[in-house]
PDB file of N, CA and C in Angstrom:
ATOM      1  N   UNK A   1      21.425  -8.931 -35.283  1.00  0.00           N
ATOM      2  CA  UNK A   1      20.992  -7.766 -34.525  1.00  0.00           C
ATOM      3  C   UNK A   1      22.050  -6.672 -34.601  1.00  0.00           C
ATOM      4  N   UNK A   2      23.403  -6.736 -34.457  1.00  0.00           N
ATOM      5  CA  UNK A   2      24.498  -5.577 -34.679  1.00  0.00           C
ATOM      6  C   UNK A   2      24.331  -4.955 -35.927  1.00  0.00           C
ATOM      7  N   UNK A   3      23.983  -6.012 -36.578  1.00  0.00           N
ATOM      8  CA  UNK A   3      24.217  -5.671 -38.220  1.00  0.00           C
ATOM      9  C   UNK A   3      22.946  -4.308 -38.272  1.00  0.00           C
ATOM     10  N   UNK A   4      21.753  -4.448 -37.328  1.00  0.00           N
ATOM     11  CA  UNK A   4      20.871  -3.423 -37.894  1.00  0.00           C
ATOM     12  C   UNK A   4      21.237  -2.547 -36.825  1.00  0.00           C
ATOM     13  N   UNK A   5      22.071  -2.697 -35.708  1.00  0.00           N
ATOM     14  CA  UNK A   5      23.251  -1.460 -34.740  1.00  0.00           C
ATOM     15  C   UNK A   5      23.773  -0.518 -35.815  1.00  0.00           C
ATOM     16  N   UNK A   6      24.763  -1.626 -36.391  1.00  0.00           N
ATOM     17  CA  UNK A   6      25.135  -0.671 -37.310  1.00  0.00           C
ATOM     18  C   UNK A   6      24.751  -0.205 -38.421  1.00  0.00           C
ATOM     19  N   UNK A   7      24.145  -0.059 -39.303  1.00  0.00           N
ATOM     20  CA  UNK A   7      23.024   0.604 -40.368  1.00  0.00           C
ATOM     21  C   UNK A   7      22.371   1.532 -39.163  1.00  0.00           C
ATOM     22  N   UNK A   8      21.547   1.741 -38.635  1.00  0.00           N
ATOM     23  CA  UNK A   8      20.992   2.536 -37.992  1.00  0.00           C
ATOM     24  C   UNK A   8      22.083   3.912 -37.436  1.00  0.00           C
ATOM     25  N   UNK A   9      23.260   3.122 -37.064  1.00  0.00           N
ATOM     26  CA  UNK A   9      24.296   4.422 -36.572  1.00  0.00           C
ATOM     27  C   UNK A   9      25.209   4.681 -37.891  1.00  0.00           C
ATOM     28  N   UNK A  10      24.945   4.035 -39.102  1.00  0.00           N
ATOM     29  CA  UNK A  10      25.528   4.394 -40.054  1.00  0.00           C
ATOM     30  C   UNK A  10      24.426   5.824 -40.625  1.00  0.00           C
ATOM     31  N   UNK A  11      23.497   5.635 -40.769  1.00  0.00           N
ATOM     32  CA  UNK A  11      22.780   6.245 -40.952  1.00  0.00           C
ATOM     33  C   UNK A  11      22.045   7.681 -40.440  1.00  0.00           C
ATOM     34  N   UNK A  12      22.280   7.708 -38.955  1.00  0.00           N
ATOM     35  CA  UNK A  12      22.478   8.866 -38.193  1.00  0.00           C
ATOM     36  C   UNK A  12      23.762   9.385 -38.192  1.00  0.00           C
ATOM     37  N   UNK A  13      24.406   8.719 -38.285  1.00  0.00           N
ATOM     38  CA  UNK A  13      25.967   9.834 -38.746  1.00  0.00           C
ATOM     39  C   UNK A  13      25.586  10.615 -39.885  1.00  0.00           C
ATOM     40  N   UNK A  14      25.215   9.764 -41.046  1.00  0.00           N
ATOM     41  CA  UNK A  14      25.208  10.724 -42.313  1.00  0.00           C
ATOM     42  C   UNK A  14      23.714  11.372 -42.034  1.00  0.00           C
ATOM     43  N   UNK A  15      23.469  11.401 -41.457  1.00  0.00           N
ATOM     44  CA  UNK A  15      22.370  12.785 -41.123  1.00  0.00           C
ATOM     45  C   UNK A  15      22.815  13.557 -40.573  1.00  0.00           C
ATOM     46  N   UNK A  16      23.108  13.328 -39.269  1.00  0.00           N
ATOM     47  CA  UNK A  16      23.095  14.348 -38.109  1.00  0.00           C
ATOM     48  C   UNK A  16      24.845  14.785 -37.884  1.00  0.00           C
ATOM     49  N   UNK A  17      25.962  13.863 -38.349  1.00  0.00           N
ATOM     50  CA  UNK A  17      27.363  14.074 -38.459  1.00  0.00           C
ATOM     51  C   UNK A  17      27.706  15.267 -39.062  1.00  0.00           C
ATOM     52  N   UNK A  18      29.126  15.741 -38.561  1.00  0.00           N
ATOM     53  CA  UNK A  18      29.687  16.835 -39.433  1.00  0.00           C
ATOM     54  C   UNK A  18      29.951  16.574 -40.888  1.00  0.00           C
ATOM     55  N   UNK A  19      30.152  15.329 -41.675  1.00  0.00           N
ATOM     56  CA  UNK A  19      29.948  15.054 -42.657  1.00  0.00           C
ATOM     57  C   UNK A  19      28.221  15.288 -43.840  1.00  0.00           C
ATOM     58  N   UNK A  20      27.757  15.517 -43.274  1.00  0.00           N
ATOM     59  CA  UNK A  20      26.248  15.200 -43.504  1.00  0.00           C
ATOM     60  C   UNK A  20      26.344  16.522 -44.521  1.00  0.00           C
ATOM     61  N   UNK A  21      25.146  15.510 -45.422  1.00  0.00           N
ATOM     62  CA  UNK A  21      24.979  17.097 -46.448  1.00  0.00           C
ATOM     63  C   UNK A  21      23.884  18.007 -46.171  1.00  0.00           C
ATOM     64  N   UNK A  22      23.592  18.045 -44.897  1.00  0.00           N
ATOM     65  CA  UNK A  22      22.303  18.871 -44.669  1.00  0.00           C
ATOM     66  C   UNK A  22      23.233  19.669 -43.371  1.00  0.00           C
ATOM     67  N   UNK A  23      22.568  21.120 -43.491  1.00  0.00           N
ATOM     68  CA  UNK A  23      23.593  21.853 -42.054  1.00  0.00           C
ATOM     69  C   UNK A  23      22.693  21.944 -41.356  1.00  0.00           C
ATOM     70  N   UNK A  24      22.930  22.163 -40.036  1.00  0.00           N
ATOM     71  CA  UNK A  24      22.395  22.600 -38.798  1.00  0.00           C
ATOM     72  C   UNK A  24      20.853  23.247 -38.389  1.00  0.00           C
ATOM     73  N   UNK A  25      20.900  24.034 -39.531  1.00  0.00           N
ATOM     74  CA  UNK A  25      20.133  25.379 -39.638  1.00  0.00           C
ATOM     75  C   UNK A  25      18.958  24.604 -40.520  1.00  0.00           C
ATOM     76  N   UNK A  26      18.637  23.368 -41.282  1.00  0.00           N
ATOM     77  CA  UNK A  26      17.639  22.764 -41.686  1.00  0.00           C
ATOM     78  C   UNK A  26      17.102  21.993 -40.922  1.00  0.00           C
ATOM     79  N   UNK A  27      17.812  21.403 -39.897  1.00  0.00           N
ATOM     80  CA  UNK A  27      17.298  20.633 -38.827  1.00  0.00           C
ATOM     81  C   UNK A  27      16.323  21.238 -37.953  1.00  0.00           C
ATOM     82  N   UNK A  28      16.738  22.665 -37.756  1.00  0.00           N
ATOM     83  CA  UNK A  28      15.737  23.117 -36.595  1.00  0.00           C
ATOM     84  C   UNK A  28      14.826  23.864 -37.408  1.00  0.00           C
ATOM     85  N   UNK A  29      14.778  24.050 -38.781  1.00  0.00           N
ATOM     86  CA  UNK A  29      13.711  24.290 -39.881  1.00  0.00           C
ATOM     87  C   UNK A  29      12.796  23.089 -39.570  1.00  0.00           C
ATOM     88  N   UNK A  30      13.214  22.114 -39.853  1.00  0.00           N
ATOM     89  CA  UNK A  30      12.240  20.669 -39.602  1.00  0.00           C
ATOM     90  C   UNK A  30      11.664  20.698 -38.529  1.00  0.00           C
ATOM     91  N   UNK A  31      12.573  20.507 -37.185  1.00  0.00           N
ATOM     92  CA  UNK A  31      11.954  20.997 -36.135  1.00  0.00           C
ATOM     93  C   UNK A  31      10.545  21.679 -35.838  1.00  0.00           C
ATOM     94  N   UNK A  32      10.623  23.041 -36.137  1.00  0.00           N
ATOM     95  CA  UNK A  32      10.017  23.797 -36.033  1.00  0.00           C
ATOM     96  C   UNK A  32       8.191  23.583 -36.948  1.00  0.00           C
ATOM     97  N   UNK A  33       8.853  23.532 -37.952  1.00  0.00           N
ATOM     98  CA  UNK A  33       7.717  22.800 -39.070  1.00  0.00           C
ATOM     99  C   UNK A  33       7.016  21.933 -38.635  1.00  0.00           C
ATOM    100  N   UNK A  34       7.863  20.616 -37.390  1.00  0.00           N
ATOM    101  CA  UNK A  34       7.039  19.559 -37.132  1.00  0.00           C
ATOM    102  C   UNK A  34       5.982  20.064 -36.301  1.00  0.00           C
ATOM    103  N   UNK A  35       6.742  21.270 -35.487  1.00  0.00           N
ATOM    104  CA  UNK A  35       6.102  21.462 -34.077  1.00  0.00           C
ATOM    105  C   UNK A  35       4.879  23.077 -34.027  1.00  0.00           C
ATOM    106  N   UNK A  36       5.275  23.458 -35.137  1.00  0.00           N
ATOM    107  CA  UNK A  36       4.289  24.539 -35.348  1.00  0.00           C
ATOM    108  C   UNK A  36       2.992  24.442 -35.452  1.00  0.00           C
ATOM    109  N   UNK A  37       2.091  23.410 -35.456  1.00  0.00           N
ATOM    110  CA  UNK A  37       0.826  23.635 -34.740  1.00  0.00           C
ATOM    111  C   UNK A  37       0.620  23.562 -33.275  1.00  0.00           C
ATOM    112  N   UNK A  38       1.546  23.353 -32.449  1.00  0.00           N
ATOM    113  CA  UNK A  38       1.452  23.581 -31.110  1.00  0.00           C
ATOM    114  C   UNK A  38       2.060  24.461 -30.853  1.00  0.00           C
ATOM    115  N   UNK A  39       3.414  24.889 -31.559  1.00  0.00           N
ATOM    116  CA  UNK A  39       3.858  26.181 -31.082  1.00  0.00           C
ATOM    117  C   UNK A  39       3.100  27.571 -31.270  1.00  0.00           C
ATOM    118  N   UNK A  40       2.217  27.626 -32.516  1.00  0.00           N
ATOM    119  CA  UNK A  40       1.325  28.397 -32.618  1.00  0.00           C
ATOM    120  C   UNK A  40      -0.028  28.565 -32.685  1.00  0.00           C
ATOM    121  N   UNK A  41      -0.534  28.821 -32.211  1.00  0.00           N
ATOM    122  CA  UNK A  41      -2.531  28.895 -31.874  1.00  0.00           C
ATOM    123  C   UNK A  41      -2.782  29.121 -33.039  1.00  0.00           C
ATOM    124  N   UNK A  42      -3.942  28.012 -33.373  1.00  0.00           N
ATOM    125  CA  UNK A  42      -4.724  28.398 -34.589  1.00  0.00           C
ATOM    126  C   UNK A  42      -5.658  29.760 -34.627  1.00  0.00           C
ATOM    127  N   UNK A  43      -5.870  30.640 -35.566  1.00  0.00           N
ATOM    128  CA  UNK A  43      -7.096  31.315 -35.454  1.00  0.00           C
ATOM    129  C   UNK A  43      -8.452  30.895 -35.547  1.00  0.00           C
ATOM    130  N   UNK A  44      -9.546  31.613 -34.613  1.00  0.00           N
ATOM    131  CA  UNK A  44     -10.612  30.707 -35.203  1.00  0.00           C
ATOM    132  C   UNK A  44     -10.896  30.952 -36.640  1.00  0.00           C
ATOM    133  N   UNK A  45     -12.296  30.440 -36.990  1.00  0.00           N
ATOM    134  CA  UNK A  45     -12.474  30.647 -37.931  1.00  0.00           C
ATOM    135  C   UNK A  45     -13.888  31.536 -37.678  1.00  0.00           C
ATOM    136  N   UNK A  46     -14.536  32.053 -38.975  1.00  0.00           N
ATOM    137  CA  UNK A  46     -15.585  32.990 -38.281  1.00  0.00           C
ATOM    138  C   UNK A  46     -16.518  32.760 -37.321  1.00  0.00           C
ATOM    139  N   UNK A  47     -17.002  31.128 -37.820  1.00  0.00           N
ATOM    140  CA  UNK A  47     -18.275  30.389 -37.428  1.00  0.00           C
ATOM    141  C   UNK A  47     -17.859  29.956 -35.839  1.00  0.00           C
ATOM    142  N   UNK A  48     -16.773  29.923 -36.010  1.00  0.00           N
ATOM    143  CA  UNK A  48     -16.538  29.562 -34.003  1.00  0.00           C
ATOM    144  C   UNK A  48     -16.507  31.020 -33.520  1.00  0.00           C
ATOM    145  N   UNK A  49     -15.840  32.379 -34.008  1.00  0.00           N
ATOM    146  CA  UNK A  49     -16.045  33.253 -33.109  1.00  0.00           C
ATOM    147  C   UNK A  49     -17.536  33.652 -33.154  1.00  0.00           C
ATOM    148  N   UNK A  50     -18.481  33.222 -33.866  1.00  0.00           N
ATOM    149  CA  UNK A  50     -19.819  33.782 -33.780  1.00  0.00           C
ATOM    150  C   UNK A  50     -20.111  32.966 -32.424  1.00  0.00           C
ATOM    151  N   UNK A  51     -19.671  31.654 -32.813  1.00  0.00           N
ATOM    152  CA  UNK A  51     -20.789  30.573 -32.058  1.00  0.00           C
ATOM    153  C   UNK A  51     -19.920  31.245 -30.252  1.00  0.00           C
ATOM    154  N   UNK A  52     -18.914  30.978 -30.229  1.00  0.00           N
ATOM    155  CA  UNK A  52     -18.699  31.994 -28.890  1.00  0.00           C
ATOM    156  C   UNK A  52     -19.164  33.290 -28.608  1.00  0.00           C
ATOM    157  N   UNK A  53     -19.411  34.409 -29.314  1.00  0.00           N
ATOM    158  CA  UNK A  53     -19.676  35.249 -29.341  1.00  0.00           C
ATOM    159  C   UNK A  53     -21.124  34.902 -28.622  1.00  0.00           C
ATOM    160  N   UNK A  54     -22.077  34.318 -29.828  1.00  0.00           N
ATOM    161  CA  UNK A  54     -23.371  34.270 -29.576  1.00  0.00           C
ATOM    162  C   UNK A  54     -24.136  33.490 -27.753  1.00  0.00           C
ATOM    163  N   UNK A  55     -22.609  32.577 -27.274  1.00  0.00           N
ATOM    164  CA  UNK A  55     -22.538  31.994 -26.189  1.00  0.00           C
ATOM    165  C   UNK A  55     -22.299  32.946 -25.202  1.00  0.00           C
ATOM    166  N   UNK A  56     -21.624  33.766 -25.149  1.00  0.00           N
ATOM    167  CA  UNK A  56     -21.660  34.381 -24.093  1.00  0.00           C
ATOM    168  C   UNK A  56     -22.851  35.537 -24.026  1.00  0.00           C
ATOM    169  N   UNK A  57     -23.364  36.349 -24.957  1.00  0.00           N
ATOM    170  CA  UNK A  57     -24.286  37.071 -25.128  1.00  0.00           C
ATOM    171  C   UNK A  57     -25.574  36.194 -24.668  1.00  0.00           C
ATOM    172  N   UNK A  58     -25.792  34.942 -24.645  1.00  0.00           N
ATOM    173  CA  UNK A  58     -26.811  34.343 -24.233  1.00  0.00           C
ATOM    174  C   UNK A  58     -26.662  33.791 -22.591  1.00  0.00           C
ATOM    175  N   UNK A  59     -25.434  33.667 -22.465  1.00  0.00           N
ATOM    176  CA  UNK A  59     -25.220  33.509 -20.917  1.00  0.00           C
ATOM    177  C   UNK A  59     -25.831  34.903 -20.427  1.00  0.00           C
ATOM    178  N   UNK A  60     -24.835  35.900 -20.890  1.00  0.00           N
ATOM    179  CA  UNK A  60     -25.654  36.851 -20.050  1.00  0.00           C
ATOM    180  C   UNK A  60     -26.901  37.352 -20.010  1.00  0.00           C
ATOM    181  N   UNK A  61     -27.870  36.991 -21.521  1.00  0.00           N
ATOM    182  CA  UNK A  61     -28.969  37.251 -21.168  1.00  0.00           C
ATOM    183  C   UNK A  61     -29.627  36.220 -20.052  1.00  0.00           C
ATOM    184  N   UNK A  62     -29.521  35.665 -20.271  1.00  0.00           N
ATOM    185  CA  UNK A  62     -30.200  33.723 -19.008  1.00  0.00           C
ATOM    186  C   UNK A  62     -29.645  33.455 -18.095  1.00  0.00           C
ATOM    187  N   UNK A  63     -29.072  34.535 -17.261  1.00  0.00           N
ATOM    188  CA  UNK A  63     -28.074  34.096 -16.517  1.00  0.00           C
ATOM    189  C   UNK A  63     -28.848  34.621 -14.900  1.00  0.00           C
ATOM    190  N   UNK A  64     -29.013  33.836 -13.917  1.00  0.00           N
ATOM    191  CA  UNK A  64     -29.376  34.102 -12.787  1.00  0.00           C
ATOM    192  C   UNK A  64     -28.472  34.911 -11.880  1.00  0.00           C
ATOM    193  N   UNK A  65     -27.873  35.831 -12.376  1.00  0.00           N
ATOM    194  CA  UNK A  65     -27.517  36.783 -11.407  1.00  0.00           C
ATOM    195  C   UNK A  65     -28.608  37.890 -10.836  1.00  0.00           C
ATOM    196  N   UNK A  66     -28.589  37.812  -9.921  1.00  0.00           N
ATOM    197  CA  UNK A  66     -29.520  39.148  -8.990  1.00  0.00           C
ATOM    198  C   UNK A  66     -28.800  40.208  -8.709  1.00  0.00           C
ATOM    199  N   UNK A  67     -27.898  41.002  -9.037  1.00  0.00           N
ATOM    200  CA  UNK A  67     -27.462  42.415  -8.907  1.00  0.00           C
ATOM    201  C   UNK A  67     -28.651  43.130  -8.926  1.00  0.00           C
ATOM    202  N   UNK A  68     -29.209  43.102  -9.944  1.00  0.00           N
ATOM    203  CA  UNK A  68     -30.388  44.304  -9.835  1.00  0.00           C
ATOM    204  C   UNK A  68     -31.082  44.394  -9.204  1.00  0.00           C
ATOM    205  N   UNK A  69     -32.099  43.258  -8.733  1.00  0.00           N
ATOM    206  CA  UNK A  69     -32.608  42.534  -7.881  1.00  0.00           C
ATOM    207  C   UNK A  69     -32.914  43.025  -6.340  1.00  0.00           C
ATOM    208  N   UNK A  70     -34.090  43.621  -5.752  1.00  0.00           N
ATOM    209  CA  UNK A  70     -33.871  43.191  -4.796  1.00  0.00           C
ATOM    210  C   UNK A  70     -33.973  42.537  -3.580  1.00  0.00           C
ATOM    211  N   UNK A  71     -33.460  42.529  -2.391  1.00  0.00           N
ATOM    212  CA  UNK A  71     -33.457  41.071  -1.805  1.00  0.00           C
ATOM    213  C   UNK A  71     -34.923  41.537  -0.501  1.00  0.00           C
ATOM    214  N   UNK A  72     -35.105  40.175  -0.347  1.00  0.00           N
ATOM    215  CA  UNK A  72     -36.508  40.589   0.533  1.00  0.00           C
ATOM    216  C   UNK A  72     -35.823  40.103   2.031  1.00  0.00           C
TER     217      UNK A  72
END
């Protein structure tokens, strides 16, 4: 069990150590890369802004509000 202690912390040294051949500034490249579909909103695509589009234009036509309406 130490033996895979050490390989494992041998191994994060030469990553993440001041020795390491990767700098700082690629790490939070990776980072970022991993995390960029949550850090950034997808756009829709056309067929969803129609299908919303077409959703709310139909709410408001079918929609039981009485503003105009009046009351007896």
């Amino acid at each position: 069990m130490e033996q895979y202690l050490d390989t494992a912390s041998t191994v994060t040294k030469a990553l993440f150590g001041p020795e390491s051949g990767i700098p700082w500034w690629a790490w939070i490249a990776v980072i970022v890369a991993v995390f960029w579909k949550v850090a950034v909103k997808e756009p829709k695509s056309a067929r969803e802004a129609a299908n919303e589009r077409d959703n709310v234009m139909l709410g408001a036509l079918f929609s039981d509000d009485k503003k105009g309406k009046k009351k007896k």
